[in-house]
Protein backbone atom coordinates (compact mmCIF):
# COMPACT_ATOMS: atom_id res chain seq x y z
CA UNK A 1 95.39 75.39 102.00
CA UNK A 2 94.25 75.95 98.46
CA UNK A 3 95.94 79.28 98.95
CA UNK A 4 99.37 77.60 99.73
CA UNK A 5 99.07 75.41 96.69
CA UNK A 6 98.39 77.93 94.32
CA UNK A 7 101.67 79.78 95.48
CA UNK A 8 103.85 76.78 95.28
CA UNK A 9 102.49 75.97 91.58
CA UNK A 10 102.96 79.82 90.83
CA UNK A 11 106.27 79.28 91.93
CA UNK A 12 107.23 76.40 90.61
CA UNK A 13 105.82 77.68 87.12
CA UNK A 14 107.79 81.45 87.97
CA UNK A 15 111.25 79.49 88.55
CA UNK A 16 111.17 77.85 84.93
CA UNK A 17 110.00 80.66 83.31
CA UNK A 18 113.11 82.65 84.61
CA UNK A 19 115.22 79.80 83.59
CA UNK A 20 113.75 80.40 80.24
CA UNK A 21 113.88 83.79 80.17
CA UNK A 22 117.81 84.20 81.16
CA UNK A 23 118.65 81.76 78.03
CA UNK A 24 116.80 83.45 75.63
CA UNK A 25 117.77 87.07 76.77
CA UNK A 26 121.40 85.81 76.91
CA UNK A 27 121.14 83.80 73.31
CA UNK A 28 119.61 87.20 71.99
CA UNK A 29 121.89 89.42 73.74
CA UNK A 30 124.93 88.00 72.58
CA UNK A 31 123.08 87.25 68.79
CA UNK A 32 123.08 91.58 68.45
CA UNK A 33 125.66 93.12 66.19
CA UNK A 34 128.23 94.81 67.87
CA UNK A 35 131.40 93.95 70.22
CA UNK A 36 131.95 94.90 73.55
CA UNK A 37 135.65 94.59 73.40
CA UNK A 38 135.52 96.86 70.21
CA UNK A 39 133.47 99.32 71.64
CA UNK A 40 135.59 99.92 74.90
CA UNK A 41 138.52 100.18 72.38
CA UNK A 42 137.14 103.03 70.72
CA UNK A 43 136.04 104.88 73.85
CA UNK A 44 139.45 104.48 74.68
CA UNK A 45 141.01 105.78 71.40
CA UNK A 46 142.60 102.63 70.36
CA UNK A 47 143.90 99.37 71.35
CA UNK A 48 146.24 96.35 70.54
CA UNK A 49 145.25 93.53 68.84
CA UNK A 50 147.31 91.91 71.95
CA UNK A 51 145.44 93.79 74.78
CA UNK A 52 142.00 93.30 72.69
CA UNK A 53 142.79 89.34 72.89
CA UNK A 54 143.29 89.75 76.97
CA UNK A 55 140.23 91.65 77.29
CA UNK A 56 138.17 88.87 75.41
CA UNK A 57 140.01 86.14 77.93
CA UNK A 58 139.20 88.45 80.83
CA UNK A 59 135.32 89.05 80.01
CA UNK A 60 134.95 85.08 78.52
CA UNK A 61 134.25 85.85 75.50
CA UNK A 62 136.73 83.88 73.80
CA UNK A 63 134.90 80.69 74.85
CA UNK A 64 132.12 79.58 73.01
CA UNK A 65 128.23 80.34 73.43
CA UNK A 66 127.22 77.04 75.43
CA UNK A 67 130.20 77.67 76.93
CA UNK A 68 129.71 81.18 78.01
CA UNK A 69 126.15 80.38 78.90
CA UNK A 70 126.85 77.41 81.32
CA UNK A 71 129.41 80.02 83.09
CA UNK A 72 126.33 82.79 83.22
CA UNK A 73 124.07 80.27 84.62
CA UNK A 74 126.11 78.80 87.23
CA UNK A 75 126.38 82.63 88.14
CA UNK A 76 122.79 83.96 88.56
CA UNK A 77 122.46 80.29 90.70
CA UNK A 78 124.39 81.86 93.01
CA UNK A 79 123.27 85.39 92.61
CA UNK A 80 125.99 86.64 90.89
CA UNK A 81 125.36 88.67 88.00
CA UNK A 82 129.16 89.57 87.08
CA UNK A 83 130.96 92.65 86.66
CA UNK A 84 130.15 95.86 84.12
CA UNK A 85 132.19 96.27 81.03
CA UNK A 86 132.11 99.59 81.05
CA UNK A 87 131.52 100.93 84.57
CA UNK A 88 134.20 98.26 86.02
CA UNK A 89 131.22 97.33 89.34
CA UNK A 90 129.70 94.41 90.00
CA UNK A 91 125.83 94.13 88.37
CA UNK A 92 124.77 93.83 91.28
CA UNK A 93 125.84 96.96 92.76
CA UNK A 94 125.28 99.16 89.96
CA UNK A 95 121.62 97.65 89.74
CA UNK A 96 121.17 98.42 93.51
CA UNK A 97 122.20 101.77 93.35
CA UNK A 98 118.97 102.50 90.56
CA UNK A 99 116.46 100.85 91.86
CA UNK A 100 115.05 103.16 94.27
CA UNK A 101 115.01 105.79 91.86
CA UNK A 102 112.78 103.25 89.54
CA UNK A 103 110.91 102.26 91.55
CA UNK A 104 109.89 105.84 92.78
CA UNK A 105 108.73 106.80 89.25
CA UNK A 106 107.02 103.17 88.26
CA UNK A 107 104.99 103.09 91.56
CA UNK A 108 104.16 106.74 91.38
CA UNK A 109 102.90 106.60 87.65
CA UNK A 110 100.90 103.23 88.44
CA UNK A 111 99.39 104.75 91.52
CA UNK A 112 98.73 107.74 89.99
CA UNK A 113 97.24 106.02 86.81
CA UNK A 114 95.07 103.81 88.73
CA UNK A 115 93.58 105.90 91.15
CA UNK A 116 93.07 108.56 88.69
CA UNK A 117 91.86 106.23 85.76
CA UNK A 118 89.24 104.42 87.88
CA UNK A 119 87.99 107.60 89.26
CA UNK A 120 87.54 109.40 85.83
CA UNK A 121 86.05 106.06 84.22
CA UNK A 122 83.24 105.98 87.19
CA UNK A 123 82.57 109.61 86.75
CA UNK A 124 82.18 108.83 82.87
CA UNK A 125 79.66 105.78 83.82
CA UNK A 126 77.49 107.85 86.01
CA UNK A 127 76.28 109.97 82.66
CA UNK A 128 77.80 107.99 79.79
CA UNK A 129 75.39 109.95 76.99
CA UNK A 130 76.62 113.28 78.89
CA UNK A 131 79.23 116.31 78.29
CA UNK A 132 81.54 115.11 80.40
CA UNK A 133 82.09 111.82 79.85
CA UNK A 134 82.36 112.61 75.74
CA UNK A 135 85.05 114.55 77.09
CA UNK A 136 86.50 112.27 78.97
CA UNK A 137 86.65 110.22 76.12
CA UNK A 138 88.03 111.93 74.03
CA UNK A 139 90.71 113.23 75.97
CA UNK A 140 91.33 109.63 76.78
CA UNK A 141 91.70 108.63 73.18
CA UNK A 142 93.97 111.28 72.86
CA UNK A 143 95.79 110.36 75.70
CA UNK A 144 96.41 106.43 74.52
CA UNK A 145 97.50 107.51 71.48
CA UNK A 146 100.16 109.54 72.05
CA UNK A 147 103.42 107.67 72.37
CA UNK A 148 105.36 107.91 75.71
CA UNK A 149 108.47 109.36 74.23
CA UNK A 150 106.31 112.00 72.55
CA UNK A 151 104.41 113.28 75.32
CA UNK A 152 107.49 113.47 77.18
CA UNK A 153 109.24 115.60 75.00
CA UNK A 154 106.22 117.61 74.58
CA UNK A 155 106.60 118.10 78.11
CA UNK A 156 110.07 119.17 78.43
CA UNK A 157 109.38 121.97 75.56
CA UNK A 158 106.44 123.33 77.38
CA UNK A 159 107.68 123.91 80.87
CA UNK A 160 111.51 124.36 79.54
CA UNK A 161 110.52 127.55 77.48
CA UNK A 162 107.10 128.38 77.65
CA UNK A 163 106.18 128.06 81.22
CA UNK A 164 109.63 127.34 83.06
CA UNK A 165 107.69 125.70 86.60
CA UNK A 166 108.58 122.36 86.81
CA UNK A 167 112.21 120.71 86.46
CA UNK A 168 112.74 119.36 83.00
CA UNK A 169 116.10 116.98 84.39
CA UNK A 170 118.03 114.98 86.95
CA UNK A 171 116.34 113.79 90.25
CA UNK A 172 117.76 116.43 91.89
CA UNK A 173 118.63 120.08 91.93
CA UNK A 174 122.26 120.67 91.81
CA UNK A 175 122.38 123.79 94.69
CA UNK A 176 119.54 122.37 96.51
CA UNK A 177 118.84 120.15 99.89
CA UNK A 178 119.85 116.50 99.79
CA UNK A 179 118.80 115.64 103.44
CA UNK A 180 115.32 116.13 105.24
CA UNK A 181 112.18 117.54 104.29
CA UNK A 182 113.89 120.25 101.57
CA UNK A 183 115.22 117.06 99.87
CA UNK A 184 112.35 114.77 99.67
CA UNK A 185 110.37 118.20 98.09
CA UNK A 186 113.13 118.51 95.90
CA UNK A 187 112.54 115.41 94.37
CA UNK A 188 108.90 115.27 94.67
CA UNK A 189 109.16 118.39 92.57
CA UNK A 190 111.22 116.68 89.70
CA UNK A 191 109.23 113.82 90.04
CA UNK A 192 106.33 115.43 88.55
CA UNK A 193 106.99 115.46 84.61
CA UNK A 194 108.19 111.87 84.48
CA UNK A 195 105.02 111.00 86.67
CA UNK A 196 103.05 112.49 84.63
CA UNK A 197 104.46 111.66 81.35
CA UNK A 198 104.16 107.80 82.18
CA UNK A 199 100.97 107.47 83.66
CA UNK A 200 99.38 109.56 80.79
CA UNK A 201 98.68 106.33 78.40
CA UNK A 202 97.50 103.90 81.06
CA UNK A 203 95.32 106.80 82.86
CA UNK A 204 93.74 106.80 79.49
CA UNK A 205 93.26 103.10 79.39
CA UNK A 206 92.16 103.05 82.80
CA UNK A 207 89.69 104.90 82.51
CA UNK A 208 88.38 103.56 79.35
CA UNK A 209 87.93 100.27 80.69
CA UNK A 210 86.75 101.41 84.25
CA UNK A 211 84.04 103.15 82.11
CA UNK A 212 82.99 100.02 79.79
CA UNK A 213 83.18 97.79 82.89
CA UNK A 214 81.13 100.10 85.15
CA UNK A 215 78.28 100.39 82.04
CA UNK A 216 78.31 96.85 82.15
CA UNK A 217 78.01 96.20 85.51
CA UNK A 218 75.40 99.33 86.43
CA UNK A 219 73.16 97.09 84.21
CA UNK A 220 73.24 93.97 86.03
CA UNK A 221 70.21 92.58 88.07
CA UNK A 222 71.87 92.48 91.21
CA UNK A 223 72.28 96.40 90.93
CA UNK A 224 68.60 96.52 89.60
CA UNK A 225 67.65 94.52 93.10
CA UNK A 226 69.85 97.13 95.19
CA UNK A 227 68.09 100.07 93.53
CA UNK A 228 64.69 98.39 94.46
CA UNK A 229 65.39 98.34 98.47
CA UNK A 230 65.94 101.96 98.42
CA UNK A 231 69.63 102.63 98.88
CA UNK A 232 71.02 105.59 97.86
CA UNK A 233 73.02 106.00 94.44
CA UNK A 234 75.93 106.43 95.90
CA UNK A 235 75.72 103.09 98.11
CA UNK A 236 74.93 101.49 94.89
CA UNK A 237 77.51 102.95 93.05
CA UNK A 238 80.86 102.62 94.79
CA UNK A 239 79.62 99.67 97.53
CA UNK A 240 78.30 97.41 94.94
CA UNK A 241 78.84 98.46 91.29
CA UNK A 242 83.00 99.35 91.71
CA UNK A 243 84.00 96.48 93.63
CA UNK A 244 83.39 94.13 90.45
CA UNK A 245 83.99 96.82 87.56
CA UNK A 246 87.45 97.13 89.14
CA UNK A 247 87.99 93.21 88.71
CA UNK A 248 89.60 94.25 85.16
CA UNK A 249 91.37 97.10 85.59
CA UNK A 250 92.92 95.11 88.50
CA UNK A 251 93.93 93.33 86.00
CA UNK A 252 94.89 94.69 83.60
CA UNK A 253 97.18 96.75 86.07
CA UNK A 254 99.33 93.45 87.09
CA UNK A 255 99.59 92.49 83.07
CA UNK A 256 100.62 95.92 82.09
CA UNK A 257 103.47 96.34 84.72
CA UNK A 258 105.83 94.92 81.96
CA UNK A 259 104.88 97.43 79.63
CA UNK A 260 105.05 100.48 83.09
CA UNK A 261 109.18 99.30 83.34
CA UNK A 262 109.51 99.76 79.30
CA UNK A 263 108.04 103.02 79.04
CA UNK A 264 110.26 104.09 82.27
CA UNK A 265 112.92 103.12 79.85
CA UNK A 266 112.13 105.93 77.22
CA UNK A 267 110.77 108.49 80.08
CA UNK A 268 114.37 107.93 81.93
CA UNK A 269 116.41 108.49 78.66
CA UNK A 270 114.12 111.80 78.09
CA UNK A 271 113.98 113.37 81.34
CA UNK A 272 117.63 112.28 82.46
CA UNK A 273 116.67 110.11 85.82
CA UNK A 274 118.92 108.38 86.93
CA UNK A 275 116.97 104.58 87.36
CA UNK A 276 117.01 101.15 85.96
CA UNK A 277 115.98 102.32 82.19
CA UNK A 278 119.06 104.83 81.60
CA UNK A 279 121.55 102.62 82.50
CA UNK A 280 120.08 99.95 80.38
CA UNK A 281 119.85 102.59 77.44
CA UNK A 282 123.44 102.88 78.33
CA UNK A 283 124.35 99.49 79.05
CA UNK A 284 122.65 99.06 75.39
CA UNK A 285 124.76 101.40 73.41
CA UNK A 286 128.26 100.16 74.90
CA UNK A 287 127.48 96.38 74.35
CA UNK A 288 127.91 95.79 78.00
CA UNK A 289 126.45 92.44 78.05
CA UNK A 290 126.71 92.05 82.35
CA UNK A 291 124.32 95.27 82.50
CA UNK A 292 122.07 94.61 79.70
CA UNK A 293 121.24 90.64 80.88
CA UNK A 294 120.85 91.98 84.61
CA UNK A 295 118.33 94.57 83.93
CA UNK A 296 116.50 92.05 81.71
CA UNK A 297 116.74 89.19 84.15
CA UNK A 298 115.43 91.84 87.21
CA UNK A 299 112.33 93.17 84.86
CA UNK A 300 111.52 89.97 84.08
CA UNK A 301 111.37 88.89 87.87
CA UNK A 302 109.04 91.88 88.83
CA UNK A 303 106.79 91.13 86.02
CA UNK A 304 106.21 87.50 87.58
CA UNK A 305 106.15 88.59 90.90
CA UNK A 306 103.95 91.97 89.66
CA UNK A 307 101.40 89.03 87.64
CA UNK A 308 100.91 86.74 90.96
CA UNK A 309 100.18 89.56 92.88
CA UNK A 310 97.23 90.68 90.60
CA UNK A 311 96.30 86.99 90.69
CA UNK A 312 96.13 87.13 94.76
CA UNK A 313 94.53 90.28 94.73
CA UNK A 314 91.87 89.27 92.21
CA UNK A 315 91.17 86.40 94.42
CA UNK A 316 90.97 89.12 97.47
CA UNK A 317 88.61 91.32 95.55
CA UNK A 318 86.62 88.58 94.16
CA UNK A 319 85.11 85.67 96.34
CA UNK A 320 84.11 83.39 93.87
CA UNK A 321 87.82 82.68 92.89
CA UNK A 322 88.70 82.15 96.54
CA UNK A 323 86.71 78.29 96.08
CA UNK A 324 88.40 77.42 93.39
């Protein structure tokens, strides 16, 4: 029962917070410099001032703000998120169409991250004056540091001329397999730059905090009373010491997820996939307001939904929280 009230209040609380979200994103949206009906005029190579004018009555945006944001409200109420400027679809559709191909890279970089992170953090806990977790360490410093867009790049230079294995662009291969087995390995196989270019920094963090919370934990007296009735290290390690260092990078996982979708914005743009964060790069440079507000309003969703989650699953992983 206390479960059930804790997910109507987290509803309750995720509902006004995307009312609150859609006004600001549309009040800064519309705020930007720039002019949609300008910018489709010189794609075009030129327009009337007369066909300019019906293209403003068309799109709205000869109304004012409040105006235009009472329309856009009334909208998303009904799920409607209008129709592109420039690709001439509904949101909705064009949205649709990239999300699968997000959602393949976020999911694979966070599970990649996570498993990875938590497993090189308790391997640096074990022997935390040793060799290898200084190396860890360091290679996890260097690893946080470098910025997304950076790494990729890095990336594309290494296996695009130096050591040509992996695909450097596209989700696909243009002469290859769409269908079956041959096309999932196709795309497994271009997956694994822009996997590995994301999870990079939060691997890194991951680990670093898996280590810090495993040293704190491995000291506790609860692990000092396992140690005394004889069970083996490895009991004691992953039975008793993992299931509550993991509490943060549980975590932090749910809280960074926000931060997962705007680095797949810069790892889309670099390595050409076709997902949510290239056509919101594009959506960005041609002023297409529609786009732009629907990709905001989505990422914002999955970050609520992505934060109550980790606030379940801390409960799961935790019992204490499950009396409160």
């Amino acid at each position: 029962m206390n479960l059930l009230r804790l997910l109507a209040s987290r509803l309750g609380q995720a509902l006004l917070l995307v009312l609150a979200v859609v006004v600001l994103n549309f009040a800064l949206v519309h705020s930007a410099p720039g002019d949609p009906v300008e910018t489709i005029a010189g794609a075009s190579g030129g327009m009337s001032d007369e066909l300019k004018a019906e293209l403003r009555q068309s799109y709205g945006l000869d109304k004012p703000l409040p105006v235009q944001l009472g329309v856009y409200l009334s909208r998303v109420a009904r799920l409607d998120l209008g129709y592109s400027y420039f690709f001439n679809l509904p949101v909705v559709d064009l949205i649709t169409e990239r999300i699968p191909a997000t959602l393949l890279l976020v999911l694979s970089s966070v599970v990649c991250a996570f498993l990875l992170g938590t497993g090189i953090g308790v391997l640096a806990a074990r022997k935390p004056n040793g060799l290898l977790s200084q190396t860890i360490t360091v290679l996890s410093l260097v690893g946080f540091a470098a910025p997304v867009f950076w790494t990729g790049i890095m990336l594309v230079i290494l296996f695009a001329s130096v050591l040509p294995i992996f695909p450097v662009s596209d989700m696909r291969s243009i002469d290859g397999s769409s269908e079956g087995i041959a096309g999932m390995l196709d795309v497994a196989w271009h997956l694994v730059l822009p996997t590995l270019t994301l999870s990079l920094v939060y691997l890194a963090h991951y680990s670093r905090l898996a280590r810090a919370s495993m040293l704190e934990v491995m000291g506790s007296d609860f692990i000092r009373t396992a140690r005394a009735k004889g069970l083996a290290d490895r009991v004691v390690l992953y039975k008793h010491a993992l299931r509550n260092a993991i509490l943060p990078v549980v975590t932090v996982l749910g809280l960074q997820f926000g931060n997962v979708l705007a680095g797949a914005i810069l790892v889309e743009t670099v390595f050409n996939w076709p997902g949510l964060g290239r056509l919101a790069f594009e959506s960005v440079l041609r002023r297409d307001y529609p786009t732009i507000l629907g990709v905001l309003l989505l990422s914002a969703i999955v970050v609520l939904v992505m934060n109550m989650l980790t606030d379940l699953c801390y409960r799961l992983v935790d019992p204490r929280i499950q009396k409160r």
